[in-house]
Protein backbone atom coordinates (compact mmCIF):
# COMPACT_ATOMS: atom_id res chain seq x y z
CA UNK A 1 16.22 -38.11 -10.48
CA UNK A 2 18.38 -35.51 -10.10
CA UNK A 3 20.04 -33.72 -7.23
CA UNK A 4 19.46 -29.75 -7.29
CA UNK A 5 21.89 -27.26 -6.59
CA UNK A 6 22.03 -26.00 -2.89
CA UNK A 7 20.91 -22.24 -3.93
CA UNK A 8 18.75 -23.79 -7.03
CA UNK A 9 15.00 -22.97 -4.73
CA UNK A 10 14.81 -21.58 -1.39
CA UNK A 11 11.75 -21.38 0.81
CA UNK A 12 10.66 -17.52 2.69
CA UNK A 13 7.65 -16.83 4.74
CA UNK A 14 6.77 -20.73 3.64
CA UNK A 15 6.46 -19.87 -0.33
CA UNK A 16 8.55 -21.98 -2.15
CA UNK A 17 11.26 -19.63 -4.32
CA UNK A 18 12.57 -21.75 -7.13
CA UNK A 19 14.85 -19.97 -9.31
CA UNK A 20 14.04 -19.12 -13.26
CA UNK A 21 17.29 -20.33 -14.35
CA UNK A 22 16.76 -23.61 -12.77
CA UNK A 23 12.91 -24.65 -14.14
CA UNK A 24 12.62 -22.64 -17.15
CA UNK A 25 15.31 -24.82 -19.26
CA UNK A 26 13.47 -27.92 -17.99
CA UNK A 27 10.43 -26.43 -20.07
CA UNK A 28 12.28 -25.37 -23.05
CA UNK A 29 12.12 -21.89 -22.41
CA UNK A 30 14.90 -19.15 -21.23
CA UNK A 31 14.02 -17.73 -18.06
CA UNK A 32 13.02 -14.30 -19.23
CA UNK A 33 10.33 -16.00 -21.51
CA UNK A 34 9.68 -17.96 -18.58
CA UNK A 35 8.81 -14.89 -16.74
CA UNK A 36 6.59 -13.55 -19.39
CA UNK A 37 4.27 -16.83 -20.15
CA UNK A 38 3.51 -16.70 -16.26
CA UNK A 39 2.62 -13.19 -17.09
CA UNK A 40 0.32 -14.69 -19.58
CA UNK A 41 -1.23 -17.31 -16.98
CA UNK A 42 0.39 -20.83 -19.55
CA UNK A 43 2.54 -21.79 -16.63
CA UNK A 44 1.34 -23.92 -14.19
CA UNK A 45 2.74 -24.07 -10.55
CA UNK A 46 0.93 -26.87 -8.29
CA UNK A 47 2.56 -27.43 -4.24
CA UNK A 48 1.74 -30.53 -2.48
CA UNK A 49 2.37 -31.35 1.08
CA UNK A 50 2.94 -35.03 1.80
CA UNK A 51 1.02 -36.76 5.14
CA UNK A 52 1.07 -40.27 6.96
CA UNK A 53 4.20 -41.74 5.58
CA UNK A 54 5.19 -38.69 3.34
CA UNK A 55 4.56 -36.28 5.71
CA UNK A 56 7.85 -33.89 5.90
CA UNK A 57 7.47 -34.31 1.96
CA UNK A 58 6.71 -31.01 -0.45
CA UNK A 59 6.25 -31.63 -4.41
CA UNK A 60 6.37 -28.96 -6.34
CA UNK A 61 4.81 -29.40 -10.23
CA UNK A 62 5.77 -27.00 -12.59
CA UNK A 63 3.96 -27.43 -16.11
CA UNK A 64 4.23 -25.12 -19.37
CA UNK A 65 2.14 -27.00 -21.94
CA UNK A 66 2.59 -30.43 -22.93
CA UNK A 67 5.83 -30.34 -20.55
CA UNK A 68 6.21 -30.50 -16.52
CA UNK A 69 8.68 -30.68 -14.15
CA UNK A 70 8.72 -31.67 -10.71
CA UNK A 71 10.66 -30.70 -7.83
CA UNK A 72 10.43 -32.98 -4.33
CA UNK A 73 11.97 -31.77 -1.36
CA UNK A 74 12.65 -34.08 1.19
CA UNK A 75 11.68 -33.89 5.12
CA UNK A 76 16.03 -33.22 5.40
CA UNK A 77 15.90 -30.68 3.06
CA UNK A 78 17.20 -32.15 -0.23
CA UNK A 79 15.70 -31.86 -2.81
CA UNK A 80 15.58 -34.36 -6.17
CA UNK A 81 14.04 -32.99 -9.40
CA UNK A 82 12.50 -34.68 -12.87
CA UNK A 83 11.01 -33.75 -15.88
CA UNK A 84 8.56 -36.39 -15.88
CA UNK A 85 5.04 -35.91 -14.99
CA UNK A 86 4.08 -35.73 -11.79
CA UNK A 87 2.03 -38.70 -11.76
CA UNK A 88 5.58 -40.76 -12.13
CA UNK A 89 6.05 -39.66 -8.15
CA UNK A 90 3.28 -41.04 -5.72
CA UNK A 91 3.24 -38.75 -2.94
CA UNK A 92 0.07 -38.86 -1.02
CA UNK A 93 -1.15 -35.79 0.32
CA UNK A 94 -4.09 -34.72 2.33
CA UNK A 95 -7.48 -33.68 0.24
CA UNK A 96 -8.82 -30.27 1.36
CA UNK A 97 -12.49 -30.08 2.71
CA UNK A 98 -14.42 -28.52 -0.46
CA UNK A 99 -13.17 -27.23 -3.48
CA UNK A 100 -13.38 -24.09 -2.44
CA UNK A 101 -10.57 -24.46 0.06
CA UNK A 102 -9.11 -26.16 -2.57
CA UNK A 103 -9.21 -23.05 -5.16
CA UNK A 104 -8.40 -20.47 -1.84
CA UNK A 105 -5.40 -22.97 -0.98
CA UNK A 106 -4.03 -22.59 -4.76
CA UNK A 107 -4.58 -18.99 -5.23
CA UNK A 108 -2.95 -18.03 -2.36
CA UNK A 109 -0.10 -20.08 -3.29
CA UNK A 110 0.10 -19.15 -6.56
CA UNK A 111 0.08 -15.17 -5.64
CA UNK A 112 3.29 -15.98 -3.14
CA UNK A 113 4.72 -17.20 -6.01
CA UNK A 114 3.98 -14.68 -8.16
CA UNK A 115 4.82 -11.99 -5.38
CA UNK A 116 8.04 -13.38 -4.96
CA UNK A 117 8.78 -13.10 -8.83
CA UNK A 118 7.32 -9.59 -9.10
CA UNK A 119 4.66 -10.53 -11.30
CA UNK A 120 1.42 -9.61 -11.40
CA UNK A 121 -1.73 -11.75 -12.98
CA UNK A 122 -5.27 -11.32 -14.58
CA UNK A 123 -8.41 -13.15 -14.10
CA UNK A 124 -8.04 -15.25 -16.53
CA UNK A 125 -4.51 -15.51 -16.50
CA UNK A 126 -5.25 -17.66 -12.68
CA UNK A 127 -8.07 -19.05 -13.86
CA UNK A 128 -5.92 -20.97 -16.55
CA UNK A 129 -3.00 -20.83 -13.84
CA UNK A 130 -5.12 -23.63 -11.78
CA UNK A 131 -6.42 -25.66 -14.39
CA UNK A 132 -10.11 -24.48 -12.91
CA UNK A 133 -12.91 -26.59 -14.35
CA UNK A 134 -15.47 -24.59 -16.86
CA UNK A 135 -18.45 -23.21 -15.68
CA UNK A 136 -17.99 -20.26 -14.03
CA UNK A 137 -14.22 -20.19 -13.83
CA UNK A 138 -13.74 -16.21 -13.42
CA UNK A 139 -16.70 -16.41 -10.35
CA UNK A 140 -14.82 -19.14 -8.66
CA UNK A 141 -11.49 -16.82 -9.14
CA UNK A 142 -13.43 -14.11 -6.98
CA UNK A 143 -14.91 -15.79 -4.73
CA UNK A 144 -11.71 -17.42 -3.56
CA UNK A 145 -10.11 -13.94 -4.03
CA UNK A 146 -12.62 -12.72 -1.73
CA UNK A 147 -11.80 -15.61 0.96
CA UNK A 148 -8.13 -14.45 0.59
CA UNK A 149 -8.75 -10.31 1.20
CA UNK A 150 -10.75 -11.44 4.12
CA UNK A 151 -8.00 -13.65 6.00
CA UNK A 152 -5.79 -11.02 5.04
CA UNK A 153 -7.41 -8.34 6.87
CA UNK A 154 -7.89 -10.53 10.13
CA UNK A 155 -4.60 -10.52 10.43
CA UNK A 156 -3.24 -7.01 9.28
CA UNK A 157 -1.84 -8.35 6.34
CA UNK A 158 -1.77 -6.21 2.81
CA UNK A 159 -4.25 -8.05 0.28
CA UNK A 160 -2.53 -10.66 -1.65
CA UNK A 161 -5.48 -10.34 -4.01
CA UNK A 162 -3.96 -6.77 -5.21
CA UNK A 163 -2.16 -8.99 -7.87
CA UNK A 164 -4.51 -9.55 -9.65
CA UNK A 165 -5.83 -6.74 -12.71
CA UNK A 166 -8.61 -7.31 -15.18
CA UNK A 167 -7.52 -6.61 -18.66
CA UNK A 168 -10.83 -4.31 -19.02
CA UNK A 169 -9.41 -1.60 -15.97
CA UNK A 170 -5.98 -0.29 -17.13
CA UNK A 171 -4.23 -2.24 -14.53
CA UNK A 172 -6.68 -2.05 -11.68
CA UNK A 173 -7.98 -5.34 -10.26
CA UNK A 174 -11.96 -5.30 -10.88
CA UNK A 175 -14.66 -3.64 -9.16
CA UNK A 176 -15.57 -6.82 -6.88
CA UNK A 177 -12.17 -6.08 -5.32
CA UNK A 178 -12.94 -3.01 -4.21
CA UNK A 179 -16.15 -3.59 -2.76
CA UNK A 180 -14.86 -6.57 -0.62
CA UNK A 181 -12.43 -3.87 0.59
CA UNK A 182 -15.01 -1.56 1.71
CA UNK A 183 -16.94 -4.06 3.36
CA UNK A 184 -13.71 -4.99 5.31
CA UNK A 185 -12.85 -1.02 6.27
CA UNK A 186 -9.99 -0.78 4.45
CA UNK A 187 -11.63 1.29 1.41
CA UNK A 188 -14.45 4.30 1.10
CA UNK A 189 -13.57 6.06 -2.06
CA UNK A 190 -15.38 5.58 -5.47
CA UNK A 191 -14.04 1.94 -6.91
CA UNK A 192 -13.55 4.05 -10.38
CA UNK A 193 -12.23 7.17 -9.16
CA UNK A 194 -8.67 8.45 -8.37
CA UNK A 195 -9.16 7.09 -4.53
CA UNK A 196 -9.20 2.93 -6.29
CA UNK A 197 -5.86 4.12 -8.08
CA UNK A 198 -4.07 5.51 -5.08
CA UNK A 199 -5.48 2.36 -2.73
CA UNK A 200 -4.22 -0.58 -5.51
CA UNK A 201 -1.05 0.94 -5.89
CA UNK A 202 -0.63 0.86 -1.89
CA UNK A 203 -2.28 -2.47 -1.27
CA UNK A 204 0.40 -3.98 -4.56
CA UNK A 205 3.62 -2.16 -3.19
CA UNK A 206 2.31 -4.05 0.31
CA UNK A 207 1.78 -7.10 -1.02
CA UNK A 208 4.68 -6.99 -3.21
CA UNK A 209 6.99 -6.23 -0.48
CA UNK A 210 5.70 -8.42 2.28
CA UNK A 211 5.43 -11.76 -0.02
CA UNK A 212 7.92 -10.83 -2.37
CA UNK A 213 10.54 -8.70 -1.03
CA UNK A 214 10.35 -6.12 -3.17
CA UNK A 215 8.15 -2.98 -4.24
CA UNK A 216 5.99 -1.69 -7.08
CA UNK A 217 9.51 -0.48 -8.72
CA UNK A 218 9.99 -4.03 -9.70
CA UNK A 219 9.19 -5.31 -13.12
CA UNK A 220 6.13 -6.27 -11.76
CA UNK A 221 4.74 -7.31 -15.57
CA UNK A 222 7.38 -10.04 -15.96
């Protein structure tokens, strides 16, 4: 194990912040190519919370390939880090009711994470991001993307789910996104019209600056 540097990961609005020049040479890369392959959905970021007699425990699994790292950080805050896999820790944590608050529980993770880097995703890009199971994989991204807009606007919050673009749309999330949004009162223009434009680029300099601390002048591609 080894002991991490006091500023090495930090922890706001409870998403774990860990800093590209502390996991990227643990997975062979420099931390702006770090930056880009999350961009590109090939790194991996999975956080556990520990129960019964690991409760007070988080694990954080970071995994670019055929390499991981993990971080655990202690119930008194310090933190010990390896490059094995994560299976070389036992940490037992609590299983979620389906696997659909499973997927909603990762996403939502995940998109801190990404907030707080500046980075935005696509579809695929998450659905290779969680490791999700074939069929289906893009409709299980939705629907869980749907779950997220909709606890999002129960509590006033900007959608988290603005992160996300489809590759086909020129940088706007897809149509489904949109919809949800109208259903929810938040959106009445034409989802491919000037209106969808104007409302992404509010809900992502939201989103951006509530999870991440920063606005749609960051280098939000990575």
């Amino acid at each position: 194990m080894t002991v991490l540097a006091a500023d090495a990961s930090s922890i706001t609005d409870g998403a774990i912040v860990i800093a590209a020049e502390t996991v990227a040479p643990r997975l062979g890369l420099k931390p702006e190519a770090l930056q880009a392959e999350m961009q590109r959905g090939q790194v991996c970021c999975l956080v556990e919370t520990g129960v019964d007699e690991d409760e007070g425990r988080t694990r954080v699994t970071v995994r670019y390939h055929a390499r991981s790292w993990t971080l655990i950080i202690e119930p008194d805050g310090k933190e010990r880090a390896t490059t094995w896999s994560a299976s070389a820790i036992p940490l037992k944590t609590r299983a979620t009711s389906s696997d659909r608050d499973r997927v909603a529980e990762q996403l939502r993770t995940s998109l801190q994470n990404m907030a707080a880097a500046g980075l935005t995703i696509t579809y695929g890009g998450l659905a290779r991001l969680l490791e999700l199971p074939p069929p289906n994989t893009i409709h299980q991204i939705t629907v869980a993307l749907e779950r997220l807009m909709e606890e999002d606007a129960q509590v006033g919050r900007p959608f988290i789910a603005a992160l996300v673009l489809s590759k086909a749309r020129g940088g706007l999330p897809a149509v489904g996104f949109f919809d949800c949004a109208r259903r929810l009162g938040r959106f009445a223009g034409d989802p491919n019209g000037v209106e969808a434009r104007s409302f992404h680029a509010t809900e992502l300099n939201a989103a951006l600056k509530f999870w991440g601390g920063c606005d749609a002048s960051c280098d939000a591609a990575g």
